[in-house]
N, C-alpha and C. Protein backbone atom coordinates (compact mmCIF):
# COMPACT_ATOMS: atom_id res chain seq x y z
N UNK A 1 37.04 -43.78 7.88
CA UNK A 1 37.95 -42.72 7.49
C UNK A 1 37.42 -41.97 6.28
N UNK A 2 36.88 -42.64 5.58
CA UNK A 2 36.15 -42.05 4.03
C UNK A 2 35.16 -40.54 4.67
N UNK A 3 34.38 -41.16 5.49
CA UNK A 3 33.28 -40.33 5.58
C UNK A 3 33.79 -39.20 6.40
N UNK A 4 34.80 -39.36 7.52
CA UNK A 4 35.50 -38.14 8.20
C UNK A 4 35.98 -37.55 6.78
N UNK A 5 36.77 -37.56 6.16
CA UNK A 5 37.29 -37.05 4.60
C UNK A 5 36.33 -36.35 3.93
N UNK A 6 34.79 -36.78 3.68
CA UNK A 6 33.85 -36.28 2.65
C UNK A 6 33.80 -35.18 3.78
N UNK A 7 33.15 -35.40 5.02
CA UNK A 7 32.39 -34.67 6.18
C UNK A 7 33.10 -33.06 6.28
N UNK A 8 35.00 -33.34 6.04
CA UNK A 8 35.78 -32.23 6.40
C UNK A 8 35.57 -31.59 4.75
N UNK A 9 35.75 -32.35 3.59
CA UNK A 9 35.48 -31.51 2.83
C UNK A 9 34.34 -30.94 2.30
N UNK A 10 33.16 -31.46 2.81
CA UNK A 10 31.63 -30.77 2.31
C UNK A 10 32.00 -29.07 3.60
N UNK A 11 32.44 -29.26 5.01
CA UNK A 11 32.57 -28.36 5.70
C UNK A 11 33.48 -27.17 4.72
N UNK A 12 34.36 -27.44 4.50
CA UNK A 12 35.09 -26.19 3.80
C UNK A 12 34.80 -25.93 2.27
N UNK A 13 33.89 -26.56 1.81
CA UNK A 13 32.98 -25.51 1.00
C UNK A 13 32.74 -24.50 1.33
N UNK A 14 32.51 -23.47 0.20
CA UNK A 14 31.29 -22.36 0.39
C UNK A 14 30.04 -22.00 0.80
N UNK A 15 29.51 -21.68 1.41
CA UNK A 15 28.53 -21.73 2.32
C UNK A 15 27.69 -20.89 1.08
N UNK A 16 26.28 -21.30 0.39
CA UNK A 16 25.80 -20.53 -0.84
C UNK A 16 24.98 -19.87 -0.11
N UNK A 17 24.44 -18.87 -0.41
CA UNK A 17 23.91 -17.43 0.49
C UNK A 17 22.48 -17.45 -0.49
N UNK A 18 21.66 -16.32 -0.43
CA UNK A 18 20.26 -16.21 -0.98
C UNK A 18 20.93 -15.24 -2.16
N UNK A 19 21.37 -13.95 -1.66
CA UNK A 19 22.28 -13.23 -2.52
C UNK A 19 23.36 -13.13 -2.85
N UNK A 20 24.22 -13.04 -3.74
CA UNK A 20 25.39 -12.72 -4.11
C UNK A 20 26.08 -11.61 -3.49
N UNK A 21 27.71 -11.62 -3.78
CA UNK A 21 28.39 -10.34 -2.94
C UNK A 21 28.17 -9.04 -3.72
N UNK A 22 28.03 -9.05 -5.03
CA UNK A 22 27.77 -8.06 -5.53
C UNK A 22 26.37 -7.35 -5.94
N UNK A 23 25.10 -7.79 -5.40
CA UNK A 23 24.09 -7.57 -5.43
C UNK A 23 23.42 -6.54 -4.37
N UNK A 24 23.25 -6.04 -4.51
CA UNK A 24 22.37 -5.28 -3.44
C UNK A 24 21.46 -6.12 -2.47
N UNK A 25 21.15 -5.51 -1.21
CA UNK A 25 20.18 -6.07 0.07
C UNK A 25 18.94 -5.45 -0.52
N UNK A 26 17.69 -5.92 0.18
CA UNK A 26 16.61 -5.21 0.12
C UNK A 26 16.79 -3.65 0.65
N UNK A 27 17.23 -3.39 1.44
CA UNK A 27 17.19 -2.12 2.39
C UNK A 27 18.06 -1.19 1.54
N UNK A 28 19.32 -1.57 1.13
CA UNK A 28 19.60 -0.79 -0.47
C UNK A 28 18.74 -0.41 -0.73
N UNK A 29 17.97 -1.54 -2.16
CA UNK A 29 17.19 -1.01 -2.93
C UNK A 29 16.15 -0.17 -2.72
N UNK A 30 15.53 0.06 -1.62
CA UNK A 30 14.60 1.04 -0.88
C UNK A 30 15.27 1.98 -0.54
N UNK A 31 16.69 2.07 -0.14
CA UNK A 31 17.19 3.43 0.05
C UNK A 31 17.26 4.12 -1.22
N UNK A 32 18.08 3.57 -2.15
CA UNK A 32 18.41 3.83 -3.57
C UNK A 32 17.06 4.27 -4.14
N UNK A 33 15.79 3.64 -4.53
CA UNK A 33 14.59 4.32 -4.20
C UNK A 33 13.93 5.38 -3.91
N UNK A 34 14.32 5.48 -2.64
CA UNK A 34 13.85 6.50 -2.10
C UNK A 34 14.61 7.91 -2.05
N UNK A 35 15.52 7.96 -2.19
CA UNK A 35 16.63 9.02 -2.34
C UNK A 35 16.45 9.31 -3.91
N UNK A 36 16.06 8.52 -5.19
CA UNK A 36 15.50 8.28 -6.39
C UNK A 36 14.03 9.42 -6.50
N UNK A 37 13.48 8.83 -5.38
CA UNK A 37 12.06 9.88 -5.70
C UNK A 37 11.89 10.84 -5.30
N UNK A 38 13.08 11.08 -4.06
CA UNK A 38 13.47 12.33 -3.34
C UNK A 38 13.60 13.17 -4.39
N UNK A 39 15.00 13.29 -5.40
CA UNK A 39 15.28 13.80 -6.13
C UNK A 39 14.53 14.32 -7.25
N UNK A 40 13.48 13.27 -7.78
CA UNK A 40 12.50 14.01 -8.95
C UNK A 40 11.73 14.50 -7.94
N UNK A 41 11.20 14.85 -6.98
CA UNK A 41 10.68 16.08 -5.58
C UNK A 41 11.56 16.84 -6.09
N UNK A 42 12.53 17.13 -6.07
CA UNK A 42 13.18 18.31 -6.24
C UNK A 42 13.45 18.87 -7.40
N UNK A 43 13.32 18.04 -8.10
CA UNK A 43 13.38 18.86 -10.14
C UNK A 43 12.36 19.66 -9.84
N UNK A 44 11.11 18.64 -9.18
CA UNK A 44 9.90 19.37 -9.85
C UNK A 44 9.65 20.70 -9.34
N UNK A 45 10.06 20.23 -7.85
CA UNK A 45 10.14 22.25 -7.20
C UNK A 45 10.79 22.74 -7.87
N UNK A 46 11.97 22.65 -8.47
CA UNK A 46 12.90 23.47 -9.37
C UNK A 46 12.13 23.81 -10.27
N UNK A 47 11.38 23.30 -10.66
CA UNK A 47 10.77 23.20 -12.06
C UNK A 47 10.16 24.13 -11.83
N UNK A 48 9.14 23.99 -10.76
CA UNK A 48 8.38 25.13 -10.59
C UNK A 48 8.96 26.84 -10.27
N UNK A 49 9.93 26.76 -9.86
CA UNK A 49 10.63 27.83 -9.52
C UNK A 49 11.26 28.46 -11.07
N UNK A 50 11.68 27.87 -11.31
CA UNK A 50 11.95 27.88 -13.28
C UNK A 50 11.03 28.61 -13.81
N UNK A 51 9.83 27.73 -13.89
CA UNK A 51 8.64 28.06 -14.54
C UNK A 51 7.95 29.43 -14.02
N UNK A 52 8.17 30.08 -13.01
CA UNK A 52 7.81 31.31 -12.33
C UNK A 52 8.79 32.42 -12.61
N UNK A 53 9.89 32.21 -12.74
CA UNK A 53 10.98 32.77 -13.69
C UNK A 53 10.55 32.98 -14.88
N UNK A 54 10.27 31.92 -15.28
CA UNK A 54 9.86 31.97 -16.87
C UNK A 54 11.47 31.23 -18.23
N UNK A 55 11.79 30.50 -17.36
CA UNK A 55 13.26 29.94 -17.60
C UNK A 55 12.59 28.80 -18.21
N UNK A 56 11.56 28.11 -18.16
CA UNK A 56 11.42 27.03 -18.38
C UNK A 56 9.65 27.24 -19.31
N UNK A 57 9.68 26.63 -20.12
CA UNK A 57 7.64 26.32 -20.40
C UNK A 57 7.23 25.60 -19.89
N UNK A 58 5.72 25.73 -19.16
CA UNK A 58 4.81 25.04 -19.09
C UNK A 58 4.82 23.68 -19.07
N UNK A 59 5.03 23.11 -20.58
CA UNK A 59 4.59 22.22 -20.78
C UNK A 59 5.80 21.13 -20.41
N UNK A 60 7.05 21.54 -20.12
CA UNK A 60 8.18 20.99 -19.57
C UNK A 60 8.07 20.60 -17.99
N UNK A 61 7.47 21.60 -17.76
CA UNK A 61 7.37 22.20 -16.07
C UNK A 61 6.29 20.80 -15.52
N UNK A 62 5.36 20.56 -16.17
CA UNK A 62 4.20 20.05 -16.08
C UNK A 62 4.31 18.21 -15.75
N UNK A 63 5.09 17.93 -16.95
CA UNK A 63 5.82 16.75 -17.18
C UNK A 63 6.80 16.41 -16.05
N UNK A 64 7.65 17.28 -15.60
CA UNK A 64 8.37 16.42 -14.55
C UNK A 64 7.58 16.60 -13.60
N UNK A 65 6.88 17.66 -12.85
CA UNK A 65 5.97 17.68 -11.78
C UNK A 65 4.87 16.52 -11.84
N UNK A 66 4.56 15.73 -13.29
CA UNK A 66 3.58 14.39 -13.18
C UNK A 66 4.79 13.58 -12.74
N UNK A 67 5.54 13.22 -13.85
CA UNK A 67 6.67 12.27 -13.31
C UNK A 67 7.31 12.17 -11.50
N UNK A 68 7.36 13.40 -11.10
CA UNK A 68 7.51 13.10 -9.48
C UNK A 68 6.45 12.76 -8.55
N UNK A 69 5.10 13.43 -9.15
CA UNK A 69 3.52 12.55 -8.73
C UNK A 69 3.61 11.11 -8.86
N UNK A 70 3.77 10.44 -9.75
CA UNK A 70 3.84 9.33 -9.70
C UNK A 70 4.30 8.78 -9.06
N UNK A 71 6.02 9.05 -9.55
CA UNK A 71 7.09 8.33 -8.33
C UNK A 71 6.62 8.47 -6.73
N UNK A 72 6.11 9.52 -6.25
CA UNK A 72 5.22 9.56 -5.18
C UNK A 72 4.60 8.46 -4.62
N UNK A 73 3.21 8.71 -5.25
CA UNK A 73 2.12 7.69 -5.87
C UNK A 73 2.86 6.19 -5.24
N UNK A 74 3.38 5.76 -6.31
CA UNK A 74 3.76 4.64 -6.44
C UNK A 74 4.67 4.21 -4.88
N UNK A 75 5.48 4.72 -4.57
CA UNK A 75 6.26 4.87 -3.48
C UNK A 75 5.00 4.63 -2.18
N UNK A 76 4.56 5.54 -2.06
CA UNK A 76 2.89 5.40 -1.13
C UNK A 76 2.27 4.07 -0.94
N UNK A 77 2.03 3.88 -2.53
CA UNK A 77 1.59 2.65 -2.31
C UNK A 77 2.28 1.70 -2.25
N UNK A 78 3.75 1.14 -2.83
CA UNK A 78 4.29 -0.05 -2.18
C UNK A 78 4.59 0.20 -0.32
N UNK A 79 4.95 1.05 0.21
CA UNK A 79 4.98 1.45 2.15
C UNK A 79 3.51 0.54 1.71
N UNK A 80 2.55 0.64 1.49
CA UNK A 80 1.20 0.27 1.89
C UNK A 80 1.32 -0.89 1.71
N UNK A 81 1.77 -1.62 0.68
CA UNK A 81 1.98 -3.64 0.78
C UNK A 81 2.93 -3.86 1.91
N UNK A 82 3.87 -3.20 2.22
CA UNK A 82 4.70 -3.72 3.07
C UNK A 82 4.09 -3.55 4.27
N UNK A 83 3.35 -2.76 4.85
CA UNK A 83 2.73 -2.51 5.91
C UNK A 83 1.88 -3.51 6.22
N UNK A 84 1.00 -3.70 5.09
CA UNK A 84 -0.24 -5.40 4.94
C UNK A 84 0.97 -6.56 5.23
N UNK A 85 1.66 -6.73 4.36
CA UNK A 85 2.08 -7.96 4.84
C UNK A 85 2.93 -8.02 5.78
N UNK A 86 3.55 -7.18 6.83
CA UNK A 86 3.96 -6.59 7.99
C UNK A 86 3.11 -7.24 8.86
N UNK A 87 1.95 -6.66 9.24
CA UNK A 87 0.84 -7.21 10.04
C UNK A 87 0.29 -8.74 9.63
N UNK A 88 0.02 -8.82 8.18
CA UNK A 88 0.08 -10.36 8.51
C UNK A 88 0.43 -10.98 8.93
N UNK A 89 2.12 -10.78 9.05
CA UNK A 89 3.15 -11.56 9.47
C UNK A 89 2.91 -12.20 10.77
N UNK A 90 2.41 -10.52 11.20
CA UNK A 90 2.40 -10.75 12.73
C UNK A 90 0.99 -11.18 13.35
N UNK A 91 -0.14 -11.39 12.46
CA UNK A 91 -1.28 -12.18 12.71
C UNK A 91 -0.89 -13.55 12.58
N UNK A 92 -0.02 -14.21 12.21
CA UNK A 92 0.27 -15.80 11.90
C UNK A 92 0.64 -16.41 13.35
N UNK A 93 0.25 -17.67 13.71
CA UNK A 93 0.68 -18.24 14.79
C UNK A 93 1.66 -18.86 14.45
N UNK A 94 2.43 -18.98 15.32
CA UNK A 94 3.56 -20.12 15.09
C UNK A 94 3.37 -21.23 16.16
């Protein structure tokens, strides 16, 4: 009878998860991301459109157009790890 007792109450525990409820998924954080670098894309065209106006200097103009290069950049290259270890995955035997 003991162990039916432990057995029913280990069952109605909480079942502990990898993440929490209030945490974001991976696929979030890549959306959030990416909608992130979307947006400095679009300062920087602004920027540039500004800067052809003459609403904005140069040297303002210049700075967010690196800052959205990067975010670029960087974006490019993590798709590129995920892609490698994508195919690894799928080189592994089971």
């Amino acid at each position: 009878m003991r162990i039916e007792s432990e057995v029913g109450r280990i069952s109605q525990m909480p079942k502990s998860s990898a993440r929490k409820l209030d945490q974001p998924g991976f696929g979030e954080l890549i959306k959030s991301a990416l909608v992130s670098v979307n947006d400095q894309l679009n300062q920087a065209e602004q920027a540039g459109l500004l800067l052809a106006k003459g609403e904005i200097d140069i040297h303002n103009a210049v700075i967010i157009a690196e800052k959205a290069n990067l975010a670029l950049q960087l974006t490019i290259a993590i798709r590129k790890k995920i892609i490698e270890a994508y195919q690894e995955i799928m080189r592994m035997q089971v």
